[in-house]
N, C-alpha and C. Protein backbone atom coordinates (compact mmCIF):
# COMPACT_ATOMS: atom_id res chain seq x y z
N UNK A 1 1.41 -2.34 -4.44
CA UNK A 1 0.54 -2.55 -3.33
C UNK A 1 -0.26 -1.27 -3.14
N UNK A 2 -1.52 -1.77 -2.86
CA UNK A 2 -2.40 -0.12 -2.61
C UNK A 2 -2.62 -0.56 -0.68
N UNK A 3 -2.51 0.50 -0.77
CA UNK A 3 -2.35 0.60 1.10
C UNK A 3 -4.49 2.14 0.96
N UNK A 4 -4.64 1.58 1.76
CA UNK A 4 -6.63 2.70 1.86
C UNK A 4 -5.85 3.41 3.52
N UNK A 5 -6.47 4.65 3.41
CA UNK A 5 -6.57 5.35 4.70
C UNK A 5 -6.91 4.47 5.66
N UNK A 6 -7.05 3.79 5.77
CA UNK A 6 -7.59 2.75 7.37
C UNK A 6 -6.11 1.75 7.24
N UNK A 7 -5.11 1.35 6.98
CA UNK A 7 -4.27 0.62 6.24
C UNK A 7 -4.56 -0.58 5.87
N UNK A 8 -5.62 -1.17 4.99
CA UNK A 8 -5.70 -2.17 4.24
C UNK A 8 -5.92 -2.12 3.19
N UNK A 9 -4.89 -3.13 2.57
CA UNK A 9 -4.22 -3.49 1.10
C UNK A 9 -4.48 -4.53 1.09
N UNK A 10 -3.93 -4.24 -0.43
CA UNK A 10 -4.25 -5.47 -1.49
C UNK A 10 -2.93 -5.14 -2.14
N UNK A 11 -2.55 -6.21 -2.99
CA UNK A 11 -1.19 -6.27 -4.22
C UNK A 11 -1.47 -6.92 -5.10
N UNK A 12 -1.24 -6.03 -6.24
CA UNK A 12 -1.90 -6.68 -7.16
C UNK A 12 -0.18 -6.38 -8.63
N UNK A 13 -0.42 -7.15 -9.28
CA UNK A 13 0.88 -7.09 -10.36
C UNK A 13 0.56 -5.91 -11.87
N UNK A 14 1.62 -5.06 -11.35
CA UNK A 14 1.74 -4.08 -12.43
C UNK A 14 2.82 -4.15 -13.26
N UNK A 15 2.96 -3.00 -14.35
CA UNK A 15 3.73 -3.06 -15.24
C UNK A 15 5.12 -2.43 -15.41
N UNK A 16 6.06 -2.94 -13.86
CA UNK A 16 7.06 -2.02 -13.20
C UNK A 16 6.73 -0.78 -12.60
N UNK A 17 7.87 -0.04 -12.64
CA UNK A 17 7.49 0.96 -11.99
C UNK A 17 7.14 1.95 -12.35
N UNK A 18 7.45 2.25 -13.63
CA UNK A 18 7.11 3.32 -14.82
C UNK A 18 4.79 3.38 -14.71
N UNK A 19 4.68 1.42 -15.15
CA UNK A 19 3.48 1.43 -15.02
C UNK A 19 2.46 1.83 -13.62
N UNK A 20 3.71 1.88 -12.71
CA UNK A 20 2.61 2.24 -11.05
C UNK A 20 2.53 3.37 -10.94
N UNK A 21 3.95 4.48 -11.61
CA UNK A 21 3.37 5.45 -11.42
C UNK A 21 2.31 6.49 -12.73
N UNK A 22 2.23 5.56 -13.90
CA UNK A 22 1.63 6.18 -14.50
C UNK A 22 -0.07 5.65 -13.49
N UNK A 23 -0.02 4.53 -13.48
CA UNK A 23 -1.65 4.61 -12.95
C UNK A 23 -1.96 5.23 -11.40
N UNK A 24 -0.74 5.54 -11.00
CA UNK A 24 -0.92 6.78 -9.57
C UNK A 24 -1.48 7.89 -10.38
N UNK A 25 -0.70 8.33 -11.33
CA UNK A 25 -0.98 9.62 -12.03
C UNK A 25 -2.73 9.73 -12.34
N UNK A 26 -3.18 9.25 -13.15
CA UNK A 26 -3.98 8.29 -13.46
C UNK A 26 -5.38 8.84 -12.52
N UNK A 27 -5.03 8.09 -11.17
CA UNK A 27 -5.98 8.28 -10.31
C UNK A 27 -5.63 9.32 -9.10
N UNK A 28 -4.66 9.79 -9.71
CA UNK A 28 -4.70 11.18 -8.43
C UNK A 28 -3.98 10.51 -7.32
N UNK A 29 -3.34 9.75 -7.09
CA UNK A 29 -2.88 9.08 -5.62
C UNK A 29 -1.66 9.34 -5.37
N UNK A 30 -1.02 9.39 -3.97
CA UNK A 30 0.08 9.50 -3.77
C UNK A 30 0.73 7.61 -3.98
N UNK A 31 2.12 7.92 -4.56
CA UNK A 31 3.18 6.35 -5.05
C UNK A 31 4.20 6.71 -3.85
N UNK A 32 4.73 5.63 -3.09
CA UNK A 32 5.82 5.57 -2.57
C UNK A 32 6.33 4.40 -2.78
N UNK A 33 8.02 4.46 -3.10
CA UNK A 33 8.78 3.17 -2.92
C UNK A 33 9.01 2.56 -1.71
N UNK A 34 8.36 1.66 -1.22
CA UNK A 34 8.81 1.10 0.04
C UNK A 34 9.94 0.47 0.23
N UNK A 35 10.77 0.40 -0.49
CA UNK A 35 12.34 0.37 -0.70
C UNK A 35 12.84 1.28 -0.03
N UNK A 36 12.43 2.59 -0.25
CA UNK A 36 12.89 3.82 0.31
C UNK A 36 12.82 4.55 1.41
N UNK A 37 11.11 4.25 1.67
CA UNK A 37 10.85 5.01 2.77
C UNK A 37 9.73 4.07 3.56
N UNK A 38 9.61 1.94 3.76
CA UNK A 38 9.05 1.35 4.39
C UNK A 38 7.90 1.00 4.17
N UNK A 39 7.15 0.38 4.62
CA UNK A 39 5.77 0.21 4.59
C UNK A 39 5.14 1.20 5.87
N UNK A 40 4.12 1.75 5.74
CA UNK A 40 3.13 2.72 6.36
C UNK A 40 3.17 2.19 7.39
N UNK A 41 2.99 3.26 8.61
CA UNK A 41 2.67 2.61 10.07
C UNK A 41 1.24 2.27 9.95
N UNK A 42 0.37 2.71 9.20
CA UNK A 42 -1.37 2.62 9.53
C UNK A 42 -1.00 0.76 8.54
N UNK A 43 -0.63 0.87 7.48
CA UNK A 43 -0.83 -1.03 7.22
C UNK A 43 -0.12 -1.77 8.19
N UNK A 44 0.83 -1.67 9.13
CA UNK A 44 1.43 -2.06 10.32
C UNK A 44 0.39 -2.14 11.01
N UNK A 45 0.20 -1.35 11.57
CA UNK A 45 -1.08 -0.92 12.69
C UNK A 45 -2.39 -2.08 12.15
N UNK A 46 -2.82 -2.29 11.07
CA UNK A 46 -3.95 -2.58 10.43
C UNK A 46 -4.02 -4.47 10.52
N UNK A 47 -2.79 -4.46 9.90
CA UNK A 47 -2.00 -6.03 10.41
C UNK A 47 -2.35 -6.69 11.52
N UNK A 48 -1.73 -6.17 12.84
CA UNK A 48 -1.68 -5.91 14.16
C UNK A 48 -3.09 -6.27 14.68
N UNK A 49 -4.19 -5.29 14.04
CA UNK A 49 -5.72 -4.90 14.42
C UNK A 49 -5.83 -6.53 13.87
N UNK A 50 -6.23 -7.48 12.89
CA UNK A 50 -6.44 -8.16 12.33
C UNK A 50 -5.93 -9.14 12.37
N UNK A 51 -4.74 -9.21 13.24
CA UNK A 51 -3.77 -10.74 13.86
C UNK A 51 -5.01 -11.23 14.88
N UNK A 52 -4.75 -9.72 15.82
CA UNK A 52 -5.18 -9.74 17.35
C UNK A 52 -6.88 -9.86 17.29
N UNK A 53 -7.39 -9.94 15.94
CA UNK A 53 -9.21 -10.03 15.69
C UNK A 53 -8.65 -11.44 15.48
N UNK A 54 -8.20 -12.42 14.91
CA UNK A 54 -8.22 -13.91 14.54
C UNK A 54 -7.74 -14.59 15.62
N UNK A 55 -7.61 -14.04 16.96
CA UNK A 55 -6.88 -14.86 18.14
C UNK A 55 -8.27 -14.66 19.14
C-alpha cells in the first residue's frame, strides 16, 4: 500500500516483501510493516475526511 503525505492510498500487488522493499529502495521512500507498527494516523484521518465528504 502507498499511503502520499495528505494520507491517500492506493494498493497495488507486489512481489512480497523482499519486492516492496527493493522498490522503496528504488524510489527513496520510507517502507513500514503495518503488521508492526499500524496503519498511519494521516490515512485514518484521510478516510474519516472522505466518509464525512460522501454523507
Amino acid at each position: 500500500m502507498l499511503i502520499a503525505h495528505d494520507g491517500e492510498w492506493t494498493r497495488r500487488r507486489i512481489d512480497g516483501p523482499d519486492g516492496a522493499r527493493r522498490f522503496a529502495h528504488r524510489l527513496a521512500i520510507p517502507i513500514y510493516d503495518v503488521r508492526l507498527v499500524g496503519y498511519p494516523q494521516r490515512m485514518r484521518d484521510y478516510n474519516e475526511r472522505r466518509k464525512r465528504a460522501a454523507n
